[in-house]
N, C-alpha and C. Protein backbone atom coordinates (compact mmCIF):
# COMPACT_ATOMS: atom_id res chain seq x y z
N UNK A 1 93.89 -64.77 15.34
CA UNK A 1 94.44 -63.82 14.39
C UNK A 1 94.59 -62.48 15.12
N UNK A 2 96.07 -61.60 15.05
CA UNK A 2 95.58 -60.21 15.43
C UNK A 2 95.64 -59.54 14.35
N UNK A 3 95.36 -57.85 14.45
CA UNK A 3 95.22 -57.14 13.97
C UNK A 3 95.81 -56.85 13.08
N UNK A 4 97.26 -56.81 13.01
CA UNK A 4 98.31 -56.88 11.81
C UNK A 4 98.12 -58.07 10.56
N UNK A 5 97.99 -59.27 11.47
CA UNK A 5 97.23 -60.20 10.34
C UNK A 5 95.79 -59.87 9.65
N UNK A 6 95.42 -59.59 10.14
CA UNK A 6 93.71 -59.24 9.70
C UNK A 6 93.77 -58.49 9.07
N UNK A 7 94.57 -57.33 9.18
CA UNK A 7 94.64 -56.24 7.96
C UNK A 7 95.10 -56.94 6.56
N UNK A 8 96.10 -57.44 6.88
CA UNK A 8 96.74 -57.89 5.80
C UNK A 8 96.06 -58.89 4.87
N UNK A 9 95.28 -59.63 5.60
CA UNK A 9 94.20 -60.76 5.14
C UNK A 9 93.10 -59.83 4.23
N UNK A 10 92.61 -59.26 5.32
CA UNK A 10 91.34 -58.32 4.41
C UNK A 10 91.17 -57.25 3.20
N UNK A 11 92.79 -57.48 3.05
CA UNK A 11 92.54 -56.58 1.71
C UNK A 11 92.58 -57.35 0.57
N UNK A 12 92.58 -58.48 0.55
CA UNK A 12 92.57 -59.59 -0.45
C UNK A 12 90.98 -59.89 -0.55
N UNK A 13 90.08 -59.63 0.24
CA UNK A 13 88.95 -59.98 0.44
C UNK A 13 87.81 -59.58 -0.12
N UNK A 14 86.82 -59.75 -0.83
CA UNK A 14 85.45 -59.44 -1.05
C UNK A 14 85.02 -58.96 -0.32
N UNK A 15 84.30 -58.34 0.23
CA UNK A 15 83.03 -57.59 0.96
C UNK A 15 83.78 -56.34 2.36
N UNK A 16 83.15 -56.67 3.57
CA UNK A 16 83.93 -56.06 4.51
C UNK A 16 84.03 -56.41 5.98
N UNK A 17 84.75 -56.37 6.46
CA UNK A 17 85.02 -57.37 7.81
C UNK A 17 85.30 -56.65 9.06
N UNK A 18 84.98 -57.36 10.35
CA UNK A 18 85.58 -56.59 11.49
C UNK A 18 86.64 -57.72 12.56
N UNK A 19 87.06 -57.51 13.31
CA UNK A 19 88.04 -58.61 14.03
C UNK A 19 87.82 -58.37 15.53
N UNK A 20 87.05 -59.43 16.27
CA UNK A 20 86.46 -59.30 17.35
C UNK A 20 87.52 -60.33 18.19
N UNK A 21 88.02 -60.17 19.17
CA UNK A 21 88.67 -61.44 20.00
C UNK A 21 89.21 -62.11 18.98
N UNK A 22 89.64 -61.53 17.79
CA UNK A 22 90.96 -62.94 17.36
C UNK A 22 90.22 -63.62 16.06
N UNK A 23 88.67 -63.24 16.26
CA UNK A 23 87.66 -63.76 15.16
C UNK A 23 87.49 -63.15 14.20
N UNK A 24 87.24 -63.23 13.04
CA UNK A 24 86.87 -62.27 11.99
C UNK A 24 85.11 -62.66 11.72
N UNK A 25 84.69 -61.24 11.23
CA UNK A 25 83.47 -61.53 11.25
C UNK A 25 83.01 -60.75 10.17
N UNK A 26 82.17 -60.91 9.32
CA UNK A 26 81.62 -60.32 7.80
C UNK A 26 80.58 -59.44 8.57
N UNK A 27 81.09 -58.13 7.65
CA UNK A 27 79.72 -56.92 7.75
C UNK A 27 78.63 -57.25 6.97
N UNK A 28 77.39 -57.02 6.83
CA UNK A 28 76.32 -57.05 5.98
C UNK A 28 76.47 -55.57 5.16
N UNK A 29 76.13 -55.74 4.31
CA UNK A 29 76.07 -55.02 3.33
C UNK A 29 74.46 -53.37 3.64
N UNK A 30 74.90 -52.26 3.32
CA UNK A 30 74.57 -50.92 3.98
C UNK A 30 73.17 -51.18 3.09
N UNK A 31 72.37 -50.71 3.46
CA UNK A 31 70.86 -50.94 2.97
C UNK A 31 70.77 -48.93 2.84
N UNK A 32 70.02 -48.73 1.90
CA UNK A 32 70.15 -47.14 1.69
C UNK A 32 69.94 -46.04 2.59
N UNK A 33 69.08 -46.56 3.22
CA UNK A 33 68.83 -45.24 4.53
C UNK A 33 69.94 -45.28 5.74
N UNK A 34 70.81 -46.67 5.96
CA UNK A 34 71.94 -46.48 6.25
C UNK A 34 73.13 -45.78 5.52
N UNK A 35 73.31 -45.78 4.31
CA UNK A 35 73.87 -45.29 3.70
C UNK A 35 73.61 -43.19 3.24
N UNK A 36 72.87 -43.24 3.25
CA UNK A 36 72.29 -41.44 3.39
C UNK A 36 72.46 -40.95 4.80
N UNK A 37 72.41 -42.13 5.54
CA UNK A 37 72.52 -41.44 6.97
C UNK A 37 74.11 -41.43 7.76
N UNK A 38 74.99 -42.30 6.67
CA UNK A 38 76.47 -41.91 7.06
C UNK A 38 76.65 -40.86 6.36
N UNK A 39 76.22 -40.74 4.78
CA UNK A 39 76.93 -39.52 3.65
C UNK A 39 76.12 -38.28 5.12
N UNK A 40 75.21 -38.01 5.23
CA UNK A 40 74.55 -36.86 5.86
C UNK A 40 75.50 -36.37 6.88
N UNK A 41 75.97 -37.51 8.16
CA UNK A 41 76.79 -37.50 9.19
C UNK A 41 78.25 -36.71 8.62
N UNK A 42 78.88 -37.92 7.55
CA UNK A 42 79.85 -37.29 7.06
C UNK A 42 80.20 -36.08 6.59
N UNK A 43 78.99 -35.02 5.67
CA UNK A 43 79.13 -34.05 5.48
C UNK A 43 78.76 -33.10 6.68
N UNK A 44 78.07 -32.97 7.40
CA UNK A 44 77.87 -32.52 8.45
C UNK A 44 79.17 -32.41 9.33
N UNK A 45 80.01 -33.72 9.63
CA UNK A 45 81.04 -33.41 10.60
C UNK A 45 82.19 -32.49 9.28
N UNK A 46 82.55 -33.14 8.13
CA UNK A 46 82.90 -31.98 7.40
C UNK A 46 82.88 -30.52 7.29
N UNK A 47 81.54 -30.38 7.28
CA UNK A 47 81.25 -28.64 7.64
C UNK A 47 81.72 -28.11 8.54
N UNK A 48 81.72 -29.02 9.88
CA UNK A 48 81.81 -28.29 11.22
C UNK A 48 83.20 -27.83 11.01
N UNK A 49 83.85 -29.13 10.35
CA UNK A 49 85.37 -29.05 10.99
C UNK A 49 85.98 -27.62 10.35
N UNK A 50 85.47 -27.85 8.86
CA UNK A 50 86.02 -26.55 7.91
C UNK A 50 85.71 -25.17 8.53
N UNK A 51 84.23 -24.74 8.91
CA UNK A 51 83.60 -23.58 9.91
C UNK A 51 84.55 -23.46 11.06
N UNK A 52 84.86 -24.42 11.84
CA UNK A 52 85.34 -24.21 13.10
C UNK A 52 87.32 -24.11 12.64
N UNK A 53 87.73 -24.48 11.30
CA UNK A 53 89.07 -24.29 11.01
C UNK A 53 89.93 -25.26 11.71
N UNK A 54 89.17 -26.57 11.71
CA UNK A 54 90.27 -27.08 12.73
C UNK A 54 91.16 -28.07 12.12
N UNK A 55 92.02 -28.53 12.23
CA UNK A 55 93.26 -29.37 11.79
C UNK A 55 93.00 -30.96 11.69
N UNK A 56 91.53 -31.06 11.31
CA UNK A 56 91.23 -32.37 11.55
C UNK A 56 90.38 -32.59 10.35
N UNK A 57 90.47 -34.18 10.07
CA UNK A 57 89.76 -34.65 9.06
C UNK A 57 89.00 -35.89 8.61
N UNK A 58 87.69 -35.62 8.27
CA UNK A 58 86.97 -36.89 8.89
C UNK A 58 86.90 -37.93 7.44
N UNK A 59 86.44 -38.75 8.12
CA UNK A 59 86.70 -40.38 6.79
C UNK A 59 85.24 -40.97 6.74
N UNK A 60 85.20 -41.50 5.33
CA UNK A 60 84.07 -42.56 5.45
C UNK A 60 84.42 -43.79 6.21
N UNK A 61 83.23 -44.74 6.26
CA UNK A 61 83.66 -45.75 6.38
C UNK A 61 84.61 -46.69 5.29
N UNK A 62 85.39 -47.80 6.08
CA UNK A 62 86.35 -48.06 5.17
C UNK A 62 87.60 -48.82 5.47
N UNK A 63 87.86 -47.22 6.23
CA UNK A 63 88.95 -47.65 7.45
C UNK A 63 89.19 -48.28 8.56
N UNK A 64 90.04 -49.10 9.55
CA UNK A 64 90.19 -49.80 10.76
C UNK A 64 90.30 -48.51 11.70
N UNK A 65 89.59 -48.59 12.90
CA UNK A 65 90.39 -48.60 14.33
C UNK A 65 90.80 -49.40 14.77
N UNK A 66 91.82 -49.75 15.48
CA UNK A 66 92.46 -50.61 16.30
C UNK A 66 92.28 -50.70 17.75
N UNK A 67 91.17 -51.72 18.10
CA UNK A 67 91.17 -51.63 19.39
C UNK A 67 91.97 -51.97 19.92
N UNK A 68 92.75 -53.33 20.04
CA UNK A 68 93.98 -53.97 21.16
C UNK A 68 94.36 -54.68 19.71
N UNK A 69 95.14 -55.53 20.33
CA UNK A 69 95.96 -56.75 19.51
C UNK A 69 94.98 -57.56 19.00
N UNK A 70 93.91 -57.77 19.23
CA UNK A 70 93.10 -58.79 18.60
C UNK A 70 91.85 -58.23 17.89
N UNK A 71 91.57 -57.13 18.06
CA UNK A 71 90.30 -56.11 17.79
C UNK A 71 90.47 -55.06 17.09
N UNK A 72 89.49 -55.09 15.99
CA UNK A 72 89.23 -53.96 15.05
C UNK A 72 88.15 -53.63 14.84
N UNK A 73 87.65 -52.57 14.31
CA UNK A 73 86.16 -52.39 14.14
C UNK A 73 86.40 -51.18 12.95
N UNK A 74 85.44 -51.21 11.99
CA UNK A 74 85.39 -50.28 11.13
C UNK A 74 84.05 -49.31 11.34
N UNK A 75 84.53 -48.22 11.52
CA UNK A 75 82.99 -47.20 12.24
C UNK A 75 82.43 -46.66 10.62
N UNK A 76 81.31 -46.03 11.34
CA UNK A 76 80.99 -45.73 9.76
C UNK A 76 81.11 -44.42 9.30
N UNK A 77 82.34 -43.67 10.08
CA UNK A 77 82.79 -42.12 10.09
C UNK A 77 83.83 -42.12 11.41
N UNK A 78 84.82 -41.68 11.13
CA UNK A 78 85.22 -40.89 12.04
C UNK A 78 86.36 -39.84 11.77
N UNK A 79 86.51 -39.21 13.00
CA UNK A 79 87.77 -37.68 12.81
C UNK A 79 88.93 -38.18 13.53
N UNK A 80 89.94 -37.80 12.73
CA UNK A 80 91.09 -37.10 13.13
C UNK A 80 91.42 -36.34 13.09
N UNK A 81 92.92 -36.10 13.90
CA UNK A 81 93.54 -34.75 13.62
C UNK A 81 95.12 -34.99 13.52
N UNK A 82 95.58 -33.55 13.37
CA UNK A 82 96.89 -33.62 13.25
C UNK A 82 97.51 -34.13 11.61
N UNK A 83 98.10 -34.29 11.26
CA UNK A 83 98.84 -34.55 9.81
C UNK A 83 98.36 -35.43 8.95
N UNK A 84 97.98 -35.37 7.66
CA UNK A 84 97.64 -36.34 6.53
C UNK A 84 98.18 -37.63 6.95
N UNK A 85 97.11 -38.91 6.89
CA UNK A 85 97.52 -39.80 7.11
C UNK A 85 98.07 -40.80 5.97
N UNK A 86 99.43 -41.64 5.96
CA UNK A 86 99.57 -42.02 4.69
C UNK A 86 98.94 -42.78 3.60
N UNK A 87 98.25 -41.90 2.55
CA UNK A 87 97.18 -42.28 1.91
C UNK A 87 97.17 -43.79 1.67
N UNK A 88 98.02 -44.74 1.92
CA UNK A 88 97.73 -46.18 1.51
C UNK A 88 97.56 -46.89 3.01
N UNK A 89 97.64 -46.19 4.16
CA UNK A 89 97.29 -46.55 4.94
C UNK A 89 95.85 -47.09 5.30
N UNK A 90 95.59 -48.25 6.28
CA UNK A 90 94.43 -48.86 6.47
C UNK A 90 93.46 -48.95 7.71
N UNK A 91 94.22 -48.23 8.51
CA UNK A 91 93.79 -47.73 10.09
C UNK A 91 94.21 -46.18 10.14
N UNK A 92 93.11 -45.87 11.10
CA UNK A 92 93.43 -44.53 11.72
C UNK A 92 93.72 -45.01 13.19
N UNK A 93 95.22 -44.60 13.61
CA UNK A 93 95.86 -44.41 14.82
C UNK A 93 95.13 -43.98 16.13
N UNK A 94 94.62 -42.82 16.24
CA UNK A 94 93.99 -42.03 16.67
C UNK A 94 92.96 -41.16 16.63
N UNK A 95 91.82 -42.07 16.56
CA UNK A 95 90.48 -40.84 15.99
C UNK A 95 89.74 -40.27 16.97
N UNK A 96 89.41 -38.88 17.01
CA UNK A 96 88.70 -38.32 17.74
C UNK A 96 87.32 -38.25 18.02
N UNK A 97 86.54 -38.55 16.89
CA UNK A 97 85.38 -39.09 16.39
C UNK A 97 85.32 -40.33 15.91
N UNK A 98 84.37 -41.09 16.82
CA UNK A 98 83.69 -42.61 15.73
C UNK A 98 82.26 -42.47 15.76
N UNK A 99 81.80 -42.76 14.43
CA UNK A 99 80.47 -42.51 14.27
C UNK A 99 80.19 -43.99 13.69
N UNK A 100 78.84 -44.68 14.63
CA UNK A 100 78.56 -45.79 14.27
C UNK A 100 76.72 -45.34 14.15
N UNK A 101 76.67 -45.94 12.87
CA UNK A 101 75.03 -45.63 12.46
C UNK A 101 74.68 -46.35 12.84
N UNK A 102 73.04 -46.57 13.33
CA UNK A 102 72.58 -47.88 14.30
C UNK A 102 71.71 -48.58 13.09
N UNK A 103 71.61 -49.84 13.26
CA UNK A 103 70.29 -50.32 12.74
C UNK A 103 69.82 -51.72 13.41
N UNK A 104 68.80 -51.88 13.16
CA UNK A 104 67.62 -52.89 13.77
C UNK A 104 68.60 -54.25 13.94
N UNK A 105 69.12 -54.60 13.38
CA UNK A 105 70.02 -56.07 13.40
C UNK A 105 71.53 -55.47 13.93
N UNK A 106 72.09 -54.12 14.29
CA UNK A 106 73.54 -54.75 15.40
C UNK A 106 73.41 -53.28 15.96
N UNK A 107 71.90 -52.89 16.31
CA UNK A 107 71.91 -52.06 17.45
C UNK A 107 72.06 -52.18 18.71
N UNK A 108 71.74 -53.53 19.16
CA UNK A 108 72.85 -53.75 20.51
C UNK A 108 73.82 -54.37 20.38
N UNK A 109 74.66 -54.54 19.65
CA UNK A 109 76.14 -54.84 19.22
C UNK A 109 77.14 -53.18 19.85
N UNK A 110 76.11 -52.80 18.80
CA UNK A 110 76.90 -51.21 18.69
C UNK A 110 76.84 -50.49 20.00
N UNK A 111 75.59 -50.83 20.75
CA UNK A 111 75.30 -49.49 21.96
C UNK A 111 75.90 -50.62 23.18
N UNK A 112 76.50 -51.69 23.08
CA UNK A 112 76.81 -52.51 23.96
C UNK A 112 78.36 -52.39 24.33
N UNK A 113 79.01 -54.06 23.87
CA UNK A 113 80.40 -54.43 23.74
C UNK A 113 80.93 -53.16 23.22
N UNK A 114 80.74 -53.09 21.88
CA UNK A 114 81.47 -52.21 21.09
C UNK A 114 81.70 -51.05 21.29
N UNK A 115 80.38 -49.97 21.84
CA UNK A 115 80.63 -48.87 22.32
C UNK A 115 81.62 -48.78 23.25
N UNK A 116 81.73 -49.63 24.51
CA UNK A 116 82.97 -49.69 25.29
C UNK A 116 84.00 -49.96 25.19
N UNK A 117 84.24 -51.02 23.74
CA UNK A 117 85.31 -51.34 22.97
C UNK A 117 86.17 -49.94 22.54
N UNK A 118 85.60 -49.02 22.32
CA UNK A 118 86.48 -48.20 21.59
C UNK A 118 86.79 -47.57 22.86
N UNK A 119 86.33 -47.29 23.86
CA UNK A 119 87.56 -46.35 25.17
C UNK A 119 88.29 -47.05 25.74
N UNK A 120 89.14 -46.70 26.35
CA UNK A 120 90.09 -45.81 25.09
C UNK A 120 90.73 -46.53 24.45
N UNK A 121 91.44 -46.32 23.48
CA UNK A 121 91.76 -44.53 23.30
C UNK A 121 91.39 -44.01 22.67
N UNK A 122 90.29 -44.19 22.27
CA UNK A 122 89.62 -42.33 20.93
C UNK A 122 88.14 -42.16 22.22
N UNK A 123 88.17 -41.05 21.16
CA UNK A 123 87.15 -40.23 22.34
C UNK A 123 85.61 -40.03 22.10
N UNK A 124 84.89 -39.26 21.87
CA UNK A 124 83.56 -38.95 21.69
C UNK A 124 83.00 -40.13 20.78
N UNK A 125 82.03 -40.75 20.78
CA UNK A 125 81.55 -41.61 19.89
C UNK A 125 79.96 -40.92 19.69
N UNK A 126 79.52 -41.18 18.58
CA UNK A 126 78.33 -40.33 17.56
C UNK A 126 77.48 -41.53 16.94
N UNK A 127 76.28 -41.61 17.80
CA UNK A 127 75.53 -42.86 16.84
C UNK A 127 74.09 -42.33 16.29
N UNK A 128 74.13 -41.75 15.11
CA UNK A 128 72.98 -41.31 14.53
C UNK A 128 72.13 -42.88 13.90
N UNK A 129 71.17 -42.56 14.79
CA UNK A 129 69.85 -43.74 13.73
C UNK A 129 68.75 -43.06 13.38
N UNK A 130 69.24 -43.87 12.22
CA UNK A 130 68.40 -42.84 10.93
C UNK A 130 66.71 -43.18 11.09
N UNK A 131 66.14 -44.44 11.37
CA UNK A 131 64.43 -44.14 11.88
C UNK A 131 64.23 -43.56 12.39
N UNK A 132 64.63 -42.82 13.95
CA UNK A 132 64.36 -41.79 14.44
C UNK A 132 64.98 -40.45 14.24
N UNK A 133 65.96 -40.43 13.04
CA UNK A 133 66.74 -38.85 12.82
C UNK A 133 66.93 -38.60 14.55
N UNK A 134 67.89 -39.03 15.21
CA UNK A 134 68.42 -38.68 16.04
C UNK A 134 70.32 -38.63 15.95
N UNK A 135 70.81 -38.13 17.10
CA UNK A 135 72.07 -38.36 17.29
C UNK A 135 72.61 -39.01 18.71
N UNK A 136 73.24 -39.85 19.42
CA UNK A 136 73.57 -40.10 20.41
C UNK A 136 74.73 -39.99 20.60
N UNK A 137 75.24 -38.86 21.48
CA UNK A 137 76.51 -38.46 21.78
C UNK A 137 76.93 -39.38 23.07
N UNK A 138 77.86 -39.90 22.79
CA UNK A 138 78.67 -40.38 23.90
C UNK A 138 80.16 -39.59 24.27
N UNK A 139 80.55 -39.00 25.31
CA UNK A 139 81.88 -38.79 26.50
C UNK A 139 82.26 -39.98 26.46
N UNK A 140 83.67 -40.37 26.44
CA UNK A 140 84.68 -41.28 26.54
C UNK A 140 84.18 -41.40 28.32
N UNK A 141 83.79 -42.59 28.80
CA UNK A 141 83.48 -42.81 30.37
C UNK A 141 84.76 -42.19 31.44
N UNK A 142 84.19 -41.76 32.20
CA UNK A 142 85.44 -41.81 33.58
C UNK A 142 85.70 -43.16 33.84
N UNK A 143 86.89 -43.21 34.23
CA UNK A 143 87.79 -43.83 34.35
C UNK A 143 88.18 -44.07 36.25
């Protein structure tokens, strides 16, 4: 399956999904301290953006990135910029921020494959885990 199919599939769907190599694969469902620890992230990158005035605007989770033709991943925040995206739209094109919250069952999913999955093309990636109230900033790697 690629990505164009998978979108189109998954909105018919119950729960929430990601598309790895062509595979589709079911998310587990956000347990609460995951969930306080995206709303927290989310308002936080909110603030910044509004303080700093910048032309960008960040999302819950929800939405697709598009890694290649066969790969998607839904982060659990990220930013864009540049122009309103069309509200019935189901991917963000280009995000500047992906924020993936960690937890005990796909914390090396996330700090592994996937983290490298997203460069490029979006840039900075943000993995707050909420047991330790930390943040882990990642630079898009040299190349």
């Amino acid at each position: 399956m690629n990505v164009d199919e998978f979108l189109v599939w998954a909105e018919g769907q119950p729960g929430r999904y990601e598309l790895v190599d062509g595979e589709v694969f079911a998310m587990s469902p956000d347990r609460v301290r995951h969930a306080e620890t995206e709303l927290a992230t989310y308002q936080a990158l909110g603030a910044a953006i509004r303080a700093a005035g910048l032309p960008c605007r960040v999302l819950p989770d929800g939405v697709t990135v598009r890694i290649d033709a066969s790969a998607s991943f839904e982060p659990d925040a990220l930013v864009y910029c540049g122009g309103r995206l069309d509200p019935d739209a189901t991917a963000v094109p280009e995000p500047v921020i992906i924020v993936e919250v960690l937890s005990p069952r796909t914390e090396h999913v996330d700090t592994g494959a996937k983290l490298l999955d997203y460069f490029p093309p979006t840039g900075p990636a943000a993995r707050p885990h909420p047991r330790h109230r930390a943040v882990h900033g990642h630079p898009p790697p040299s190349r």
